[in-house]
C-alpha atoms as a PDB file:
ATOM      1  CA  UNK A   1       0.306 -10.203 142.976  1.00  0.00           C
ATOM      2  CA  UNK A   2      -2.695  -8.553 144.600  1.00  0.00           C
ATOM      3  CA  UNK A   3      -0.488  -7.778 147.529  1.00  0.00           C
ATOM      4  CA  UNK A   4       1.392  -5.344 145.050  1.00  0.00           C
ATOM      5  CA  UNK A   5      -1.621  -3.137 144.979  1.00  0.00           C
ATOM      6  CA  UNK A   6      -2.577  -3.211 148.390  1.00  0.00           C
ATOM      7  CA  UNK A   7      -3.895   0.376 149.030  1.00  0.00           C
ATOM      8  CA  UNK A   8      -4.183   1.997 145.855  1.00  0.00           C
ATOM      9  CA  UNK A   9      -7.845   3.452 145.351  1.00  0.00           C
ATOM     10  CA  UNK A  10     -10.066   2.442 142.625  1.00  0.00           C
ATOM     11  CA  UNK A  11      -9.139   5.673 140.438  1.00  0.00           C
ATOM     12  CA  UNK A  12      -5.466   4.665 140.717  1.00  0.00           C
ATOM     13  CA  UNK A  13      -5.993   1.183 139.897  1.00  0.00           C
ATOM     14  CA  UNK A  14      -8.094   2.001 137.124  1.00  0.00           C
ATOM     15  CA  UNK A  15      -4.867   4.401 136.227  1.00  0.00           C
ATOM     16  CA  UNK A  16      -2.921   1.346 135.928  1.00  0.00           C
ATOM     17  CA  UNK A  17      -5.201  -0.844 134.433  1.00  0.00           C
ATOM     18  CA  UNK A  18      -5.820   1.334 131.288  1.00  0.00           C
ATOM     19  CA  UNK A  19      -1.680   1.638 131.171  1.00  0.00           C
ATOM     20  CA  UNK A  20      -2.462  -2.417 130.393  1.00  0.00           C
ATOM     21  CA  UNK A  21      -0.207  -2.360 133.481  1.00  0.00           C
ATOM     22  CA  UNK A  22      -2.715  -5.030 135.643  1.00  0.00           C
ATOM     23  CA  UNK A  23      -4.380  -7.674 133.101  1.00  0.00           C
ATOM     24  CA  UNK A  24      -5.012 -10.100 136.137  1.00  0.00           C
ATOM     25  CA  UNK A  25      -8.310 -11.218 137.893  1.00  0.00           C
ATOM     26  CA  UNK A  26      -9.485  -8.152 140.308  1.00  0.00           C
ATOM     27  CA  UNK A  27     -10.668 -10.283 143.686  1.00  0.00           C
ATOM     28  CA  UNK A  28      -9.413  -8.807 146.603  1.00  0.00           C
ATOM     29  CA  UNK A  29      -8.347  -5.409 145.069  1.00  0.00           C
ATOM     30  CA  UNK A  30      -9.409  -1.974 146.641  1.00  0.00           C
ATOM     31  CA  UNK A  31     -11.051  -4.110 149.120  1.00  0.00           C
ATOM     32  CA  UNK A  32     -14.667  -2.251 150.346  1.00  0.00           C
ATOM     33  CA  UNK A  33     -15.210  -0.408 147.338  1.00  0.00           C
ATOM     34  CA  UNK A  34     -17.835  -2.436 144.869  1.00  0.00           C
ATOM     35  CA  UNK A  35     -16.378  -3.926 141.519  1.00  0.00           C
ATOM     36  CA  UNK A  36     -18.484  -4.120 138.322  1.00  0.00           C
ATOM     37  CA  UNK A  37     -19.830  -6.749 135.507  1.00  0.00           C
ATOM     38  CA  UNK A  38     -19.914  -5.424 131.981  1.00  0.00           C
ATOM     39  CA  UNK A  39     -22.163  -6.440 128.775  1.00  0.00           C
ATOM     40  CA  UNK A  40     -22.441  -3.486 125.431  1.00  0.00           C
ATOM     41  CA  UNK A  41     -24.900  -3.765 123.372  1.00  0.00           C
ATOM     42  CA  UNK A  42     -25.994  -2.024 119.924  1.00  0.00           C
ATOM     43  CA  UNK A  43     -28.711   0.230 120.477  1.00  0.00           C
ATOM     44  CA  UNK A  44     -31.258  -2.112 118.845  1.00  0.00           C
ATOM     45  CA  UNK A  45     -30.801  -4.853 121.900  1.00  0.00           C
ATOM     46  CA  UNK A  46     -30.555  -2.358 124.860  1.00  0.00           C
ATOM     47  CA  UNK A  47     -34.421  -1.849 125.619  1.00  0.00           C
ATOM     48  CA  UNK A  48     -34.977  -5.529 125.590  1.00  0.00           C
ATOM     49  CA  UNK A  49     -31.489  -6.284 127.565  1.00  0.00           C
ATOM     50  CA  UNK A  50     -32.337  -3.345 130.396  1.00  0.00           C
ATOM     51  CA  UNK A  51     -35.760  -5.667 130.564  1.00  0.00           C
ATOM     52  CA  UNK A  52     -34.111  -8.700 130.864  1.00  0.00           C
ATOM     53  CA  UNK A  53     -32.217  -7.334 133.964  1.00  0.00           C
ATOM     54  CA  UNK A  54     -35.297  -5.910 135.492  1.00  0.00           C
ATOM     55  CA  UNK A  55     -36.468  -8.917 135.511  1.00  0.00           C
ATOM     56  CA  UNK A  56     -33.709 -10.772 136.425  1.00  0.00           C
ATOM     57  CA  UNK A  57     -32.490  -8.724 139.209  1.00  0.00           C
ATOM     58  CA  UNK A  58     -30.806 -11.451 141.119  1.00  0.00           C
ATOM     59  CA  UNK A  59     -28.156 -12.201 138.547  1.00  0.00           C
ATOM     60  CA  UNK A  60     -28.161  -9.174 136.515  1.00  0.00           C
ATOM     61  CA  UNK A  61     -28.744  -5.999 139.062  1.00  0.00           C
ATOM     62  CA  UNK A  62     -27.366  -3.361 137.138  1.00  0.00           C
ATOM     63  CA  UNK A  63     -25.536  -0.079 138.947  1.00  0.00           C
ATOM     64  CA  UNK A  64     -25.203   1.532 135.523  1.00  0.00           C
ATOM     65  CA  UNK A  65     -26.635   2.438 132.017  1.00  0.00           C
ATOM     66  CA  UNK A  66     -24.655   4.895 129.758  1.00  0.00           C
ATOM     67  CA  UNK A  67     -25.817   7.097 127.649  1.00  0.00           C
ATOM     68  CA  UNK A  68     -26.252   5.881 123.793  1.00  0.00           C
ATOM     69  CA  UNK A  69     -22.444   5.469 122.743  1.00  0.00           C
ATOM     70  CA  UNK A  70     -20.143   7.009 125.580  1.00  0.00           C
ATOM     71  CA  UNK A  71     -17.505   5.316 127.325  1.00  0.00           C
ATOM     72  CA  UNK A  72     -17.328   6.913 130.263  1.00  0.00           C
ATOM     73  CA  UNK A  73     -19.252   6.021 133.331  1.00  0.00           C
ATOM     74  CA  UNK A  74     -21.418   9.465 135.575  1.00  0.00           C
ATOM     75  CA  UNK A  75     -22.411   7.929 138.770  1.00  0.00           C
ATOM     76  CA  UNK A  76     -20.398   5.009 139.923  1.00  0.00           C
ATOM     77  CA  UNK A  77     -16.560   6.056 138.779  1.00  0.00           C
ATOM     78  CA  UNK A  78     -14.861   9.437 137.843  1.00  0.00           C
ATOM     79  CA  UNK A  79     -12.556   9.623 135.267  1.00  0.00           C
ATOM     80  CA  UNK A  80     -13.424   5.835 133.777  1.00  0.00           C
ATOM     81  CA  UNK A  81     -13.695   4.937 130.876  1.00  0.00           C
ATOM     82  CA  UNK A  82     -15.567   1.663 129.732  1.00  0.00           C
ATOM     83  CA  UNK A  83     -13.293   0.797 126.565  1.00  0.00           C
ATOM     84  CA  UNK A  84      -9.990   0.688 129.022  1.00  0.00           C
ATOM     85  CA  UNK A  85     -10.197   0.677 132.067  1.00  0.00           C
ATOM     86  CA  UNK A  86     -11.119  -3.685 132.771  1.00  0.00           C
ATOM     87  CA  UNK A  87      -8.213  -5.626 132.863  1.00  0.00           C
ATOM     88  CA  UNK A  88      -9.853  -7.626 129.936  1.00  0.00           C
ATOM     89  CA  UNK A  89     -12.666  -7.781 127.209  1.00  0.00           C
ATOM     90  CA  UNK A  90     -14.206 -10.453 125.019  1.00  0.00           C
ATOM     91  CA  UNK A  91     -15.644  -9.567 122.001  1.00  0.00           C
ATOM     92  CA  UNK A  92     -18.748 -11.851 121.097  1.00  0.00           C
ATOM     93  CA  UNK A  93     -20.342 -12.290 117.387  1.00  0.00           C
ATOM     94  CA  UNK A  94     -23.373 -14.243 117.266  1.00  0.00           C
ATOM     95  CA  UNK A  95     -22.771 -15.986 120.088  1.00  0.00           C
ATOM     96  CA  UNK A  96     -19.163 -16.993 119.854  1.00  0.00           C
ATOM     97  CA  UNK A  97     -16.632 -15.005 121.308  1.00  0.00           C
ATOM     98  CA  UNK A  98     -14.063 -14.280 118.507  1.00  0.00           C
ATOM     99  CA  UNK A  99     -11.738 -12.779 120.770  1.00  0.00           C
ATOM    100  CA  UNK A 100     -10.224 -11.394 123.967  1.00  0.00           C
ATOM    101  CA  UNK A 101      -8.421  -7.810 124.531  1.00  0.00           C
ATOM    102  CA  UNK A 102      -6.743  -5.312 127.551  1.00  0.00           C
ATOM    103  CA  UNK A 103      -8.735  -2.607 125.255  1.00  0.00           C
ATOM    104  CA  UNK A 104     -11.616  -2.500 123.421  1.00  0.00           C
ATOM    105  CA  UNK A 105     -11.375   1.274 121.393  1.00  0.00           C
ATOM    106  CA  UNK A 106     -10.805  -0.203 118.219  1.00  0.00           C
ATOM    107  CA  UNK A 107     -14.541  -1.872 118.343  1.00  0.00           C
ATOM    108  CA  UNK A 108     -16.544   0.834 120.110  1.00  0.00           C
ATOM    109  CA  UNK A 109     -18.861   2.740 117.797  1.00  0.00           C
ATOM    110  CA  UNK A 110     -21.832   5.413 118.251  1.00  0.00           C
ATOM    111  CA  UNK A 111     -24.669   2.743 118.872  1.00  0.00           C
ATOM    112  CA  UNK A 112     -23.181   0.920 121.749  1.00  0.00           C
ATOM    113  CA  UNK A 113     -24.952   1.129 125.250  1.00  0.00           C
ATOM    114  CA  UNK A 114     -22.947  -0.296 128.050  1.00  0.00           C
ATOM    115  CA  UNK A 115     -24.902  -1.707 131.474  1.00  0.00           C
ATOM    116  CA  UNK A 116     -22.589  -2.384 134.525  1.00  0.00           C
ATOM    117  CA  UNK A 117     -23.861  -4.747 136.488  1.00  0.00           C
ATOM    118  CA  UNK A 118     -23.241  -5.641 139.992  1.00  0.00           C
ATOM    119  CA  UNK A 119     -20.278  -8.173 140.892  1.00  0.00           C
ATOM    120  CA  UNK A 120     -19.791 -10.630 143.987  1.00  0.00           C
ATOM    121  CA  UNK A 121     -16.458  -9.621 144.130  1.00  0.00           C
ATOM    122  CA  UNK A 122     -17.462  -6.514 145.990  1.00  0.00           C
ATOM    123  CA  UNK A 123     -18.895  -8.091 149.063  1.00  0.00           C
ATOM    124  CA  UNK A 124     -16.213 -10.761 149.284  1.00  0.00           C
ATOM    125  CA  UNK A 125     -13.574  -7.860 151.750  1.00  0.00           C
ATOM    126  CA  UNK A 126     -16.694  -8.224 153.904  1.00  0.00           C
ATOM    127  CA  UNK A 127     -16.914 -11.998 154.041  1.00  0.00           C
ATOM    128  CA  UNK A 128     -12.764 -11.917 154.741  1.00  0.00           C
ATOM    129  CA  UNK A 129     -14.023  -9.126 157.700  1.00  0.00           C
ATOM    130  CA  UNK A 130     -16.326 -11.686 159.168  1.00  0.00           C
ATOM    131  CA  UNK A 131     -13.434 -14.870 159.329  1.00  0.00           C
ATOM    132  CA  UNK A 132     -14.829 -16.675 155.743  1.00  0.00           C
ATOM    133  CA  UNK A 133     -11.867 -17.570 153.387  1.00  0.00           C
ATOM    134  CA  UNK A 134     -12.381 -16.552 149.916  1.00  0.00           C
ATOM    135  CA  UNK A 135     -10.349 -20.302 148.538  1.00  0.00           C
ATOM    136  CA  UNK A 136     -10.069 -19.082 144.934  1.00  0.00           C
ATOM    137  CA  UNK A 137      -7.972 -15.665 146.440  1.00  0.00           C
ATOM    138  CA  UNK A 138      -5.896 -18.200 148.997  1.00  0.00           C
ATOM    139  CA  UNK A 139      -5.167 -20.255 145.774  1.00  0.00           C
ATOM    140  CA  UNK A 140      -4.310 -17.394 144.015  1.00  0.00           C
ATOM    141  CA  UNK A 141      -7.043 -18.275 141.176  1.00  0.00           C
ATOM    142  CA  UNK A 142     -10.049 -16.611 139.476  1.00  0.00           C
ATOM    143  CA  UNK A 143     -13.477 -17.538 141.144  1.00  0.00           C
ATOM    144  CA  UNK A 144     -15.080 -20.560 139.430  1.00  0.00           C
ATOM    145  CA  UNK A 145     -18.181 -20.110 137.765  1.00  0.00           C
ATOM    146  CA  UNK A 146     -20.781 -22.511 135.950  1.00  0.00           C
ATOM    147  CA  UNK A 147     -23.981 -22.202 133.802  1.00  0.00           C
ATOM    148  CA  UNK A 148     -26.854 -24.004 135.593  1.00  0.00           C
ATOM    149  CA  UNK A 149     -29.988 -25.505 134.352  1.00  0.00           C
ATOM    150  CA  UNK A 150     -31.205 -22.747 136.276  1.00  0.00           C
ATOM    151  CA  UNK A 151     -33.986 -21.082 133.279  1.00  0.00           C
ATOM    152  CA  UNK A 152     -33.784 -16.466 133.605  1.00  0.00           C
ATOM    153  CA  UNK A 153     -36.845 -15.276 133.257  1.00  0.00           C
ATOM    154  CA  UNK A 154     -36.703 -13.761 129.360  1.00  0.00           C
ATOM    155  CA  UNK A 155     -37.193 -10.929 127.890  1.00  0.00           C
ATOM    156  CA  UNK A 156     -37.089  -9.645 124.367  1.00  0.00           C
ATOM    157  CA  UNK A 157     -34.503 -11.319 122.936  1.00  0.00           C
ATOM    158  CA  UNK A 158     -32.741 -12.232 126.065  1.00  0.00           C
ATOM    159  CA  UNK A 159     -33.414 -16.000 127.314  1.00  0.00           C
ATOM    160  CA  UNK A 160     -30.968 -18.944 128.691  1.00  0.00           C
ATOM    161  CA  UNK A 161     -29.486 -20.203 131.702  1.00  0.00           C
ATOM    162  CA  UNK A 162     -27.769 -18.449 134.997  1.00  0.00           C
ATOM    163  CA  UNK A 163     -24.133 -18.168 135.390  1.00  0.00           C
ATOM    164  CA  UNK A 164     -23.450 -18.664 139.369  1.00  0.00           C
ATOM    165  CA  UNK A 165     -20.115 -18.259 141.393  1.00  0.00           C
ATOM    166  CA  UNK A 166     -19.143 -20.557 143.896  1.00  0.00           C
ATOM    167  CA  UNK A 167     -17.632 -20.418 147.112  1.00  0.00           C
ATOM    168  CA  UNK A 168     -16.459 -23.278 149.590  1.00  0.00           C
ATOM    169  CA  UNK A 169     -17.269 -22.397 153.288  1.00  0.00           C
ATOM    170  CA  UNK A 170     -17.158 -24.732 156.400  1.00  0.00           C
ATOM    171  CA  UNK A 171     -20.601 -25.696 157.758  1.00  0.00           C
ATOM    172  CA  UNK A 172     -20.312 -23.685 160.714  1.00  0.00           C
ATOM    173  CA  UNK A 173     -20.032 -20.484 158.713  1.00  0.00           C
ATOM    174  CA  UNK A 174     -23.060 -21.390 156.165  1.00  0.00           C
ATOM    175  CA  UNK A 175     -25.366 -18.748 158.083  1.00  0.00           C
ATOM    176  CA  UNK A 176     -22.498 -16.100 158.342  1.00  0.00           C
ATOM    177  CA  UNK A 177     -21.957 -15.844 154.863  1.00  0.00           C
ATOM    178  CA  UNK A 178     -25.797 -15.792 154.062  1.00  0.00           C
ATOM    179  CA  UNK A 179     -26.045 -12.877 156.492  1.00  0.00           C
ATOM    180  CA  UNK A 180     -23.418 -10.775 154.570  1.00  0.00           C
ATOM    181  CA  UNK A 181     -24.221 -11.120 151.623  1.00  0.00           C
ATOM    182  CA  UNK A 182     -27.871 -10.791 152.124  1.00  0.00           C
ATOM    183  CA  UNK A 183     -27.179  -6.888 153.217  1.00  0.00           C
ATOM    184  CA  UNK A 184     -25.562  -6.519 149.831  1.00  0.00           C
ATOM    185  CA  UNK A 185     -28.975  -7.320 146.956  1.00  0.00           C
ATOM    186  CA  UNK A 186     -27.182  -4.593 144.688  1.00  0.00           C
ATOM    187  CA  UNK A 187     -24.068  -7.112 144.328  1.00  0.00           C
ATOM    188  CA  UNK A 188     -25.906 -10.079 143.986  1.00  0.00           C
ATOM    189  CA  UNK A 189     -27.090 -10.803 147.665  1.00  0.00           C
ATOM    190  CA  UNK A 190     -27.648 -14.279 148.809  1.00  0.00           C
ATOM    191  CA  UNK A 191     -26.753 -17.521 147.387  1.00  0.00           C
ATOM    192  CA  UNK A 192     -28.885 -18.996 144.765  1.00  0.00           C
ATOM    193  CA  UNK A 193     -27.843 -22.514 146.031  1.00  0.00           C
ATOM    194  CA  UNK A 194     -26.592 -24.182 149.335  1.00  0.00           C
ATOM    195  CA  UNK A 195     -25.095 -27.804 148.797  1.00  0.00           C
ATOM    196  CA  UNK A 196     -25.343 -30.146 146.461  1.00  0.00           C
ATOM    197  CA  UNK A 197     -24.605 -28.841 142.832  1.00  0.00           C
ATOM    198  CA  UNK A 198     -26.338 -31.533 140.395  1.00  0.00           C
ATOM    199  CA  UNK A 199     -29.469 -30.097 141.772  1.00  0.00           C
ATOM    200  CA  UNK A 200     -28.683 -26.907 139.531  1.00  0.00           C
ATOM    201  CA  UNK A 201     -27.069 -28.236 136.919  1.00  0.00           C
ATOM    202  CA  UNK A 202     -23.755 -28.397 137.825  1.00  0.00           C
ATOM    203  CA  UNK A 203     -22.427 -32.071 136.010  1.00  0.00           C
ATOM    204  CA  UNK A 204     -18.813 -31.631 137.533  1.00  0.00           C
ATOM    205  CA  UNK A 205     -17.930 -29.503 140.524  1.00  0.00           C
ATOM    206  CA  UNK A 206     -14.434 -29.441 139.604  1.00  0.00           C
ATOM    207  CA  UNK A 207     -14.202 -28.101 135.677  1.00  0.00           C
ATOM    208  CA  UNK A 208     -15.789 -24.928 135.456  1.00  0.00           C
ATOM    209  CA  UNK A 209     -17.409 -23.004 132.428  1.00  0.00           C
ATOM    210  CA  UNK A 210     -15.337 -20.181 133.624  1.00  0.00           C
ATOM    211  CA  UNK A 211     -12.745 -19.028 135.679  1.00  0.00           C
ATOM    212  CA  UNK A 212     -10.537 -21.778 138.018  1.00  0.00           C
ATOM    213  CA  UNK A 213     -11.402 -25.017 140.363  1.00  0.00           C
ATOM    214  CA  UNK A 214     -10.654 -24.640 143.753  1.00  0.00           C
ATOM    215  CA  UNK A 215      -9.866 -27.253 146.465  1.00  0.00           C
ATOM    216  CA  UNK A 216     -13.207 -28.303 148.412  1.00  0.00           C
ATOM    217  CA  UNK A 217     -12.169 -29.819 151.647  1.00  0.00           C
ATOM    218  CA  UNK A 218     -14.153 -32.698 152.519  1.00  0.00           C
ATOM    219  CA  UNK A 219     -15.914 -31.347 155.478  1.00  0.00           C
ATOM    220  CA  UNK A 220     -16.839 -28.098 154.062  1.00  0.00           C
ATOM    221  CA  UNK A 221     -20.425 -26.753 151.830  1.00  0.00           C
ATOM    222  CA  UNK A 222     -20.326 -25.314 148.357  1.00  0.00           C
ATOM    223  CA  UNK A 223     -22.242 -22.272 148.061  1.00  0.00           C
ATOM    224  CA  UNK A 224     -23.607 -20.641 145.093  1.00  0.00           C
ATOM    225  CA  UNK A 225     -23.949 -16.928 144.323  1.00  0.00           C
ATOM    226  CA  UNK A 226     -25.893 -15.746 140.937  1.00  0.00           C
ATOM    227  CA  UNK A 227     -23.424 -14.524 138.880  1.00  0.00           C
ATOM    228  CA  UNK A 228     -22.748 -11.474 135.945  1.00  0.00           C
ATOM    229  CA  UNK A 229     -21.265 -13.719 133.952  1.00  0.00           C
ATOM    230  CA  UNK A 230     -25.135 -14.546 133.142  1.00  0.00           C
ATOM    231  CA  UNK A 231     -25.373 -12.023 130.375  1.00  0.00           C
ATOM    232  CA  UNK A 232     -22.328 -14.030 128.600  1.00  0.00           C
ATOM    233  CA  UNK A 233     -24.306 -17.102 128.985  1.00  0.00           C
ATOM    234  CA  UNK A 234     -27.379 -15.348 127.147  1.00  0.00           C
ATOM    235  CA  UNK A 235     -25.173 -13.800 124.594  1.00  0.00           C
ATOM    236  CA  UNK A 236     -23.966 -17.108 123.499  1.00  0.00           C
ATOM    237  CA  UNK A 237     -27.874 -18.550 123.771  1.00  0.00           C
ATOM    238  CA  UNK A 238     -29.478 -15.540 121.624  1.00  0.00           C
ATOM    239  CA  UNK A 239     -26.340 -14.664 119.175  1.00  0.00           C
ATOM    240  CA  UNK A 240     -26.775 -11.513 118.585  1.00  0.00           C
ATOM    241  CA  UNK A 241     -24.179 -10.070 115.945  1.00  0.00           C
ATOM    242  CA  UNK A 242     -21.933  -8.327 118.267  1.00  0.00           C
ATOM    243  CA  UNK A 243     -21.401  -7.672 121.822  1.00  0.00           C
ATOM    244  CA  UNK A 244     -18.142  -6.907 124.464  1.00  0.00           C
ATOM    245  CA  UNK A 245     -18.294  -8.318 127.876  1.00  0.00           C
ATOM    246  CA  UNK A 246     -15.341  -8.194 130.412  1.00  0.00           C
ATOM    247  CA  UNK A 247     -13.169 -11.370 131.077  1.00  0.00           C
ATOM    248  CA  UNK A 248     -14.853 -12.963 133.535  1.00  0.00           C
ATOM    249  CA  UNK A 249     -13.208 -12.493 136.748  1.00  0.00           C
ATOM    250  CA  UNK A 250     -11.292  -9.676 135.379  1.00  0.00           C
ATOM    251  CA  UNK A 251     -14.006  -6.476 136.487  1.00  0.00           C
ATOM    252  CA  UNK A 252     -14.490  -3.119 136.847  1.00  0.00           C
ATOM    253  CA  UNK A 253     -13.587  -0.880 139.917  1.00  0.00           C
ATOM    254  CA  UNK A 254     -15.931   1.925 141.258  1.00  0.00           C
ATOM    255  CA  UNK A 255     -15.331   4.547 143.067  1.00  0.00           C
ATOM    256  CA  UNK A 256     -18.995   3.123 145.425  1.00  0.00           C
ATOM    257  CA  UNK A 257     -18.187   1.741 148.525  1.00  0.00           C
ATOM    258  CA  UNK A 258     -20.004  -1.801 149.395  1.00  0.00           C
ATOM    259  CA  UNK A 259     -21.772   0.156 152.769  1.00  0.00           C
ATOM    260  CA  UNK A 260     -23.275   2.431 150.283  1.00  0.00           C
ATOM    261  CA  UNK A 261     -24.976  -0.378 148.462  1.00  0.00           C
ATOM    262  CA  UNK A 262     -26.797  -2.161 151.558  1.00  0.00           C
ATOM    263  CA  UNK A 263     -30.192  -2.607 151.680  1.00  0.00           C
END
């Protein structure tokens, strides 16, 4: 349980998750410090991919780029390294992800470039601050997420649809939660979508392309965040012959507190 963990700094979590200790979903851990998306690349795809994000800031603001084949991170996390320390991987070849892992060593080779890109789960310990109940932690459930119809602007390579997350919030707190997450652009920022999901896409509310449903009370408004699961989404568009992503839900934590990445 998340409760288990409750105080233990990013470093120390990151500690136990690379001890495979902590292979569970990472919402509401080290709450106020920022978590982290993941997508590695070979070397061939990483000019086009770091376009791709530029232009696609919304859903793919990256914090990150490493150097050409290291593992470990220089600005956003000390002593981290990229082939441990998420509680899980998936390993994607042309498109289809072949497999899922605690540690992804065995795969990592010379040509890789990692980009860590910004995660929603970092500004959702200041949505809990300002009264808004994060359902998929009350649940005790990973965040649902769904691929739109919603088009990324391409680049390169890189083309297909956003991933968003989405978050049930009671009418009266609609504005509230646009406020807070507004201050945070580096983390995804405000919701792509207020209200009615078949206007993006969305075919059924309640079965998710990734991560868990969550009750929606009858009174209350789905809202939808752009989402780092995107670069999955494109990987499984575009095919190229190999990539590792993290497990959705299942992210990186930094050593950056959310107050150092408002606008």
């Amino acid at each position: 349980m998340i409760s288990d963990y409750k105080g233990l700094t990013p470093v120390e979590m990151r500690h136990i998750i690379r001890e495979g200790r902590f292979t569970e979903p990472t919402s509401g851990l080290c709450p106020g410090y920022a978590q982290a998306n993941l997508i590695v690349l070979r070397k061939e795809h990483a000019y086009d991919f770091l376009l791709f994000a530029q232009r696609n800031p919304k859903a793919c603001p990256v914090l990150e780029v490493l150097d050409t084949g290291s593992r470990f991170t220089k600005f956003v996390a000390e002593d981290c390294d990229i082939a441990k320390d998420f509680p899980r991987y998936r390993i994607y070849e042309k498109g289809v992800c072949t497999g899922e892992y605690t540690d992804v060593e065995q795969f990592w080779s010379d040509d890789l470039v990692s980009f860590l890109i910004g995660c929603s789960f970092s500004f959702e310990s200041e949505m809990i601050e300002a009264g808004i109940e994060m359902r998929h932690n009350t649940m005790g459930r990973n965040v649902p997420m769904y691929i739109t119809g919603i088009d990324t602007v391409p680049a390169g390579v890189f083309s297909g649809k956003m991933v968003v997350s989405m978050r049930p919030v009671p009418p009266e707190q609609v504005v509230k939660a646009v406020t807070v997450t507004a201050q945070l652009p580096k983390v995804h920022g405000s919701p792509i979508h207020i209200g009615d999901p078949s206007i993006i896409g969305i075919k059924d509310i309640n079965h998710p392309e990734f991560g868990d449903p969550v009750d929606i009370h009858e009174d209350e408004v789905t809202m939808f965040w752009p989402c780092g699961v995107t670069p999955q989404s494109v990987v499984m568009n575009v095919k190229p012959d190999f990539a590792i992503t993290h497990a959705p839900g299942h992210m990186l934590l930094l050593d950056v507190k959310n107050v150092d990445l408002k606008d």
